[in-house]
C-alpha atoms as a PDB file:
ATOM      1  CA  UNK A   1      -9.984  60.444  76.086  1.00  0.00           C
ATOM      2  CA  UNK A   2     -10.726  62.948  73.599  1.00  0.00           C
ATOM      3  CA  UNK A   3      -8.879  66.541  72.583  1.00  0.00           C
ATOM      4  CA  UNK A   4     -10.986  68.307  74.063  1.00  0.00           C
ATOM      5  CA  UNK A   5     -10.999  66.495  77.268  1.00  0.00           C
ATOM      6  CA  UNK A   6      -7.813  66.509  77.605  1.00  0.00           C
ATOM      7  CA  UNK A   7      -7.445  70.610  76.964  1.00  0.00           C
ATOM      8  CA  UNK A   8     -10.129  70.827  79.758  1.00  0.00           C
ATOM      9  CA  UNK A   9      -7.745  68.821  82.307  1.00  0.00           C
ATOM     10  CA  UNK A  10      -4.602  71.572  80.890  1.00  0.00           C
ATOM     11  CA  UNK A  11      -3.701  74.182  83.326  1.00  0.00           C
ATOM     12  CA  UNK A  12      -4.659  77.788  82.142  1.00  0.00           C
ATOM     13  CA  UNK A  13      -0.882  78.554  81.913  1.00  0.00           C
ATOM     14  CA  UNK A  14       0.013  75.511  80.240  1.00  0.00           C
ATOM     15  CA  UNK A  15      -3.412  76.599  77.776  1.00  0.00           C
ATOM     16  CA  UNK A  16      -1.928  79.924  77.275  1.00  0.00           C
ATOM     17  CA  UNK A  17       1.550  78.220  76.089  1.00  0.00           C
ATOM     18  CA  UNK A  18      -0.175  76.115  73.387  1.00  0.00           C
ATOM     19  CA  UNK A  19      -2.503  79.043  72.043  1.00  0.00           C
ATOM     20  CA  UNK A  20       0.556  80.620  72.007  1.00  0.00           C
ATOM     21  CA  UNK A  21       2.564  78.012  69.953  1.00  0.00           C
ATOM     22  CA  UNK A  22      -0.818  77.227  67.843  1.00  0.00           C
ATOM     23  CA  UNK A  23      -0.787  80.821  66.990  1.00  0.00           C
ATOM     24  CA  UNK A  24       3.048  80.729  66.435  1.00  0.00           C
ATOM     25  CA  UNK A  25       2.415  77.581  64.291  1.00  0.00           C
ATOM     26  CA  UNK A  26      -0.323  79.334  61.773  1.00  0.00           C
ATOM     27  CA  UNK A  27       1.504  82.684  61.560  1.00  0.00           C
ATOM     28  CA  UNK A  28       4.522  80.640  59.917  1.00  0.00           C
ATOM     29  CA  UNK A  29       1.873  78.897  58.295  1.00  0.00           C
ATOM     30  CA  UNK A  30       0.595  81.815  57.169  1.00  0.00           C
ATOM     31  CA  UNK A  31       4.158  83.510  56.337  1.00  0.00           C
ATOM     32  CA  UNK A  32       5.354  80.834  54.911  1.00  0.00           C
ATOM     33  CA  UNK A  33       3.185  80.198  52.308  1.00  0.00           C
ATOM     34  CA  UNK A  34       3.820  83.330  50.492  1.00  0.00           C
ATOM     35  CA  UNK A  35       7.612  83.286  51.306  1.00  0.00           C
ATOM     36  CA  UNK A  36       7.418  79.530  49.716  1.00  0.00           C
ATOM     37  CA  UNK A  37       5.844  81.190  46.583  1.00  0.00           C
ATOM     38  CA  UNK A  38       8.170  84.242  46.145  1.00  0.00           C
ATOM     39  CA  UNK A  39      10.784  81.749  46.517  1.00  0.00           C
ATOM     40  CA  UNK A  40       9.492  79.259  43.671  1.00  0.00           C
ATOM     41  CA  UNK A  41       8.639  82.483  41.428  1.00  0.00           C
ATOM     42  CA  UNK A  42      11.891  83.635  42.005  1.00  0.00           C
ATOM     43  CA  UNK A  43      13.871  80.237  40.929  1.00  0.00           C
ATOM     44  CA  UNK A  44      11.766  80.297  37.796  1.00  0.00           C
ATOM     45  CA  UNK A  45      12.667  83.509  36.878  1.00  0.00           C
ATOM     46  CA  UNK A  46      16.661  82.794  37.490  1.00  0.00           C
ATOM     47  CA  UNK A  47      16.285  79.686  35.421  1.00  0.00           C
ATOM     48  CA  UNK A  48      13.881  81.289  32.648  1.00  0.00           C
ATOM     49  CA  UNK A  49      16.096  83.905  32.151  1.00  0.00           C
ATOM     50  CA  UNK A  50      18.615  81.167  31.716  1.00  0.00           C
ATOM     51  CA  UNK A  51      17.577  79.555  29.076  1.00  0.00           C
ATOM     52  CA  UNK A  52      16.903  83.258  27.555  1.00  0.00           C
ATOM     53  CA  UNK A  53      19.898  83.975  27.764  1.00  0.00           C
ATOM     54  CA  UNK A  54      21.165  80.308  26.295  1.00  0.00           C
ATOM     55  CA  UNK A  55      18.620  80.880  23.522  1.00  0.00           C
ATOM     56  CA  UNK A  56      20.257  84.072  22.569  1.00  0.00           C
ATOM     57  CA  UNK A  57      23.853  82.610  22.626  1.00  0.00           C
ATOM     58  CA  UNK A  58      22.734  79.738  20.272  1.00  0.00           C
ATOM     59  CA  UNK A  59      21.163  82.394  18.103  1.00  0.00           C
ATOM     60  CA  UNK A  60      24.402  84.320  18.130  1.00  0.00           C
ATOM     61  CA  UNK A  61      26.447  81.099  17.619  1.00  0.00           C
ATOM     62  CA  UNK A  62      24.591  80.260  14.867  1.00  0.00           C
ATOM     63  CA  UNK A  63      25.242  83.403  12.886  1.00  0.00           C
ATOM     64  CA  UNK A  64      28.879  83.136  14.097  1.00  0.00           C
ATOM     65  CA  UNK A  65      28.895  79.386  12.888  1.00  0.00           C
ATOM     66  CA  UNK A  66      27.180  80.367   9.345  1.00  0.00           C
ATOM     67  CA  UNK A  67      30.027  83.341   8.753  1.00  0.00           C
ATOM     68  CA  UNK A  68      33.149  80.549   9.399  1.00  0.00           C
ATOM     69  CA  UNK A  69      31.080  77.953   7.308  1.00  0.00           C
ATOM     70  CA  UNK A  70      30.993  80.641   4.816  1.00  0.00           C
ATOM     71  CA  UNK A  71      34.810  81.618   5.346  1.00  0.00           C
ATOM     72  CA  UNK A  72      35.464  77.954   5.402  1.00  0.00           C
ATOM     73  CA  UNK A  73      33.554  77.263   2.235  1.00  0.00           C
ATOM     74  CA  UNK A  74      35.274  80.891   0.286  1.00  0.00           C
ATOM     75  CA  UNK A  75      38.733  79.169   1.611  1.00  0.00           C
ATOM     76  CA  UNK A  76      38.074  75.822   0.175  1.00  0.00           C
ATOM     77  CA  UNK A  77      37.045  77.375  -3.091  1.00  0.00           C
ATOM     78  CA  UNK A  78      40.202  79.354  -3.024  1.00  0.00           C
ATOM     79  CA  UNK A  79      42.273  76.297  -2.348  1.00  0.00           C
ATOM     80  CA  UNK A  80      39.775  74.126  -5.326  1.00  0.00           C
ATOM     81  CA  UNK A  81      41.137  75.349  -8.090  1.00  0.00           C
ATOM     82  CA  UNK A  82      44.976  74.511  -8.361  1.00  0.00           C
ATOM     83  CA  UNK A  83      48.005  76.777  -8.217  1.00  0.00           C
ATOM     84  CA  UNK A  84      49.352  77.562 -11.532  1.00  0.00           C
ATOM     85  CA  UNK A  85      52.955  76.890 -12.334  1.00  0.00           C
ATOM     86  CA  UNK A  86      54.951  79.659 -10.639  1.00  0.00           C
ATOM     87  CA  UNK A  87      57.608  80.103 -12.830  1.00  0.00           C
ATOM     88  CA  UNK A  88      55.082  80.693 -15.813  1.00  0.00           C
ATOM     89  CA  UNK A  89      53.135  82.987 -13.607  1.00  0.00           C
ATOM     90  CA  UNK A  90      55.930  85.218 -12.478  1.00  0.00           C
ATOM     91  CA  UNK A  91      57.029  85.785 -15.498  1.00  0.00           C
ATOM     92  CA  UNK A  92      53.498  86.844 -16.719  1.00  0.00           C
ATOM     93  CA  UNK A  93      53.405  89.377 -13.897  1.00  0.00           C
ATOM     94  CA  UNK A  94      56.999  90.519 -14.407  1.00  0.00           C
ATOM     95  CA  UNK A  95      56.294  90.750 -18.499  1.00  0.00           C
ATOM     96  CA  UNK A  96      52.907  92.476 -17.955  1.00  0.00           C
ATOM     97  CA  UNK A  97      55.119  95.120 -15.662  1.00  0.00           C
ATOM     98  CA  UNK A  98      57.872  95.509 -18.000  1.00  0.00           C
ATOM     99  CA  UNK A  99      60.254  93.414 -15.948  1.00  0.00           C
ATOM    100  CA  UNK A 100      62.849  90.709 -17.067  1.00  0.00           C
ATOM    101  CA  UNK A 101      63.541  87.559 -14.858  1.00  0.00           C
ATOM    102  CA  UNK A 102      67.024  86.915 -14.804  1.00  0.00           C
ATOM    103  CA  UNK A 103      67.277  83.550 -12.844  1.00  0.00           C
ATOM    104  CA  UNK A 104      64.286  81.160 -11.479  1.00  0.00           C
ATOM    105  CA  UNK A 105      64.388  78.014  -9.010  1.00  0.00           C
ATOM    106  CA  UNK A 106      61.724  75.733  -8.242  1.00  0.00           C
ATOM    107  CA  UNK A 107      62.261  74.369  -4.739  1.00  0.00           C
ATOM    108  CA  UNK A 108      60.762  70.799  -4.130  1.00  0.00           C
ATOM    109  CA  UNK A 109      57.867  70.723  -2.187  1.00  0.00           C
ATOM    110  CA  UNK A 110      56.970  70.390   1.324  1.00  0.00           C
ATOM    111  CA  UNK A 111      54.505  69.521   2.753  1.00  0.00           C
ATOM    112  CA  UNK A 112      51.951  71.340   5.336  1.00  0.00           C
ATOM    113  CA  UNK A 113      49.895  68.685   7.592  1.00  0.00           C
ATOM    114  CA  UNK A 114      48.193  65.788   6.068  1.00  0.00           C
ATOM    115  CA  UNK A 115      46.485  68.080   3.282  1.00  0.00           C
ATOM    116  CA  UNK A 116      48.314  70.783   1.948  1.00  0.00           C
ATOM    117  CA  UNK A 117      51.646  70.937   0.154  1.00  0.00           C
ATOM    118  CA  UNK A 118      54.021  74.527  -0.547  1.00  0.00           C
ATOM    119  CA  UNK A 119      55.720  74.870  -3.997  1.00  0.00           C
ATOM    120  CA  UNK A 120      57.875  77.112  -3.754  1.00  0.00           C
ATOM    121  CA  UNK A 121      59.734  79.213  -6.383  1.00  0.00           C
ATOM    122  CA  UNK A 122      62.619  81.544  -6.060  1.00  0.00           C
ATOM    123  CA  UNK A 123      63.192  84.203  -8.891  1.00  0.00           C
ATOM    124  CA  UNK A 124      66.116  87.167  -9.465  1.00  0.00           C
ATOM    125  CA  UNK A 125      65.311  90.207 -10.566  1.00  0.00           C
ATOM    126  CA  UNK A 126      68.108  93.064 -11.916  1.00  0.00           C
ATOM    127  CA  UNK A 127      67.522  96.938 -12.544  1.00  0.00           C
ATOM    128  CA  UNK A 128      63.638  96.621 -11.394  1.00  0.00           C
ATOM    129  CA  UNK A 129      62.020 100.114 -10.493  1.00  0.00           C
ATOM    130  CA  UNK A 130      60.228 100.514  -7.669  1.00  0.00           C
ATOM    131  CA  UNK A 131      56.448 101.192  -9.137  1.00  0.00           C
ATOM    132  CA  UNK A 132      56.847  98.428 -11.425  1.00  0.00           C
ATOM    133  CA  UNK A 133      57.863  95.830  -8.468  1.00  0.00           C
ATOM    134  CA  UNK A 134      54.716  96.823  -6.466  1.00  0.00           C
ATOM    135  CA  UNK A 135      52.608  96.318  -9.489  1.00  0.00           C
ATOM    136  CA  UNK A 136      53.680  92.960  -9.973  1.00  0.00           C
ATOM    137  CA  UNK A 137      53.414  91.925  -6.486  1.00  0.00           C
ATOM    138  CA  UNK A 138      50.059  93.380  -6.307  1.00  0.00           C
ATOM    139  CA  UNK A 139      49.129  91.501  -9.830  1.00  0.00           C
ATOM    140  CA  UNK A 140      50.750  87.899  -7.890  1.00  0.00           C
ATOM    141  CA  UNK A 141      48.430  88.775  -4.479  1.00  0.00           C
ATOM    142  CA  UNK A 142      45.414  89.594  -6.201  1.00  0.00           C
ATOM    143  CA  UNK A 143      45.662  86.600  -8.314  1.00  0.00           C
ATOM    144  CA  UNK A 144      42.524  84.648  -6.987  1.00  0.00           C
ATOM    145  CA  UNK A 145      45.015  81.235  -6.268  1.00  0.00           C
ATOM    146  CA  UNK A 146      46.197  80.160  -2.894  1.00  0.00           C
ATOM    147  CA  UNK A 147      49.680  82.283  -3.425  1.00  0.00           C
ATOM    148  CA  UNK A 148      52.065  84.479  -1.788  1.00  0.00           C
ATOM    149  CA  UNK A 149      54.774  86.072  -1.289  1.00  0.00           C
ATOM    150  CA  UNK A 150      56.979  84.107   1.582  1.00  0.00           C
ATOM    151  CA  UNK A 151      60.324  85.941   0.674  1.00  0.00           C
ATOM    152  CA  UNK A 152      61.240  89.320  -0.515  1.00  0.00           C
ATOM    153  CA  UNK A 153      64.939  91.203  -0.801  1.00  0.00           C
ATOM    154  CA  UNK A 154      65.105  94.255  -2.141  1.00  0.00           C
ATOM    155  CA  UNK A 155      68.344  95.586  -2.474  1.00  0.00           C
ATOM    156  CA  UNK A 156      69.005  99.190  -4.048  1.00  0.00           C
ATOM    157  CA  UNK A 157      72.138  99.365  -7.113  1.00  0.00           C
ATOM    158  CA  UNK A 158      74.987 102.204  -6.229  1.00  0.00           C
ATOM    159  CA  UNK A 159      74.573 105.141  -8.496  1.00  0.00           C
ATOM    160  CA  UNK A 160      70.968 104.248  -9.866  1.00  0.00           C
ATOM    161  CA  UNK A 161      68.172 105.628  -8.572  1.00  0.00           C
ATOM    162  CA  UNK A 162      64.791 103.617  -8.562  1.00  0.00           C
ATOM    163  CA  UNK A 163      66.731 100.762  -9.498  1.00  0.00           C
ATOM    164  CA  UNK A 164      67.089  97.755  -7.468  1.00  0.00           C
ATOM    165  CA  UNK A 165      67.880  93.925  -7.213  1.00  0.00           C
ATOM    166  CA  UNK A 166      65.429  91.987  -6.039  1.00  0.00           C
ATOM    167  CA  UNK A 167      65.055  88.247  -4.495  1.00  0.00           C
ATOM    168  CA  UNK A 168      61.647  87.036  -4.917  1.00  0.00           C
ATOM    169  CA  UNK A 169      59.945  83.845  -2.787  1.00  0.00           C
ATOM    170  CA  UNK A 170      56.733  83.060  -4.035  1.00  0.00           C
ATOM    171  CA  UNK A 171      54.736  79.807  -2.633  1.00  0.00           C
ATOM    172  CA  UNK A 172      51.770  77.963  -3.902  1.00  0.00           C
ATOM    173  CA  UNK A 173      49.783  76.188  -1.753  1.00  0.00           C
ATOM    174  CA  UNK A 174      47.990  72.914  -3.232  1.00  0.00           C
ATOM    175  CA  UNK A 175      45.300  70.891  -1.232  1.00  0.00           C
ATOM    176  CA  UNK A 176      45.407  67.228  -1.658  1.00  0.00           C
ATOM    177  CA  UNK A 177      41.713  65.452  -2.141  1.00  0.00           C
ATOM    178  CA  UNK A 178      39.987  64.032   1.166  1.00  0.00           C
ATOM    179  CA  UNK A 179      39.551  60.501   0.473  1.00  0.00           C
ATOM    180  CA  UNK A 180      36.534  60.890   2.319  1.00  0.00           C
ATOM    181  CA  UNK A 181      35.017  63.769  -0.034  1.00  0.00           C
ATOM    182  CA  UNK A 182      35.828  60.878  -3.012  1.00  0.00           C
ATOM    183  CA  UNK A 183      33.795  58.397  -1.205  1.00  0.00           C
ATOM    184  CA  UNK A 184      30.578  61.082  -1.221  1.00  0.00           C
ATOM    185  CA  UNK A 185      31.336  61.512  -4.843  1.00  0.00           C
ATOM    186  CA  UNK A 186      30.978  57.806  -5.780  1.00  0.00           C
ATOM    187  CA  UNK A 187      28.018  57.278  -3.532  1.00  0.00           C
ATOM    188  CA  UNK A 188      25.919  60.413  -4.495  1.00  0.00           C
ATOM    189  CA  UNK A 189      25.286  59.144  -8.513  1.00  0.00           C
ATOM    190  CA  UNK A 190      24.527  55.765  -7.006  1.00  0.00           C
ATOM    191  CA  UNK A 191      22.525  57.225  -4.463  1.00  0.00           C
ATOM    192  CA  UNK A 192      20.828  59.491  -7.298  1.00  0.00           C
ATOM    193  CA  UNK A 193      19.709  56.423  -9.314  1.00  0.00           C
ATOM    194  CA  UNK A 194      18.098  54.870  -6.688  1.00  0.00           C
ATOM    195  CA  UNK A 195      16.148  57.817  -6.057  1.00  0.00           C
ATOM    196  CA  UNK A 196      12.389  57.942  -7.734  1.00  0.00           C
END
């Protein structure tokens, strides 16, 4: 028996119930097509604008990573070239300001982490004038080595004005090599000879 004979033996209620459901069947056909599309446009949209937006944060994270590698790189450079000896040093600064050290005590060092040790040197000033303390502070900041000042007590003298007595903690900070930056040294000549 074919389709159509067997539509023919339907009853015309039970005909009008399936034209019905055929015509319910092809408008969700036909409304679902499009809604199926919006849909799909829609999650490609969400996810381009995803990776838009991911594209733009590795763009910024790459000019955020290029500013520490330069910080990094200014900080290493700082730390490359060693700490002088602070009790020569302070007493440059304090000579070049007028100002006599009266007692000076290198602490023993201690160490920071696995790479970076503290000298540290303790010096006593008498009668120092206020102008000519900043100065030599400034002179032992601005110095261009990993310094500073870790201790400072100023103390004023009865009866004298701009005068003071002065305890002065200045610490060097030294980086040890990286083993591992010695073992790029002693490959790159090899590495350089081999090279046409």
């Amino acid at each position: 028996m074919t389709l159509s004979e067997r539509l023919e033996k339907l009853e015309p209620r039970e005909r009008r119930l399936l034209s019905v459901l055929a015509g319910l069947v092809a408008f969700l056909l036909v409304l679902a097509v499009p809604v199926w599309a919006y849909s799909s446009v829609r999650t490609a949209k969400i996810e381009n604008d995803e990776i838009r937006d991911l594209i733009s944060d590795i763009y910024k994270a790459r000019l955020s990573v290029g500013e520490r590698k330069a910080k990094q790189d200014a900080l290493l450079a700082r730390y490359g070239k060693p700490a002088p000896q602070l009790a020569g040093f302070i007493e440059e600064a304090a000579k070049a300001n007028g100002i006599t050290i009266a007692d000076s005590q290198d602490k023993p060092e201690a160490p920071h982490g696995k790479r970076y040790t503290e000298r540290l040197t303790v010096v006593k000033l008498h009668k120092v004038g206020m102008l000519a303390l900043v100065k030599m502070l400034e002179r032992i900041e601005q110095s261009g080595h990993a310094i500073s000042i870790s201790r400072l007590n100023i103390r004023p003298r009865a009866g004298e004005p701009d005068s003071y007595e002065v305890e002065l903690g200045v610490s060097a900070y030294d980086r040890k090599p990286d083993p591992k930056d010695k073992e790029k040294e002693q490959k790159d000549p090899a590495e350089g000879e081999k090279a046409p």
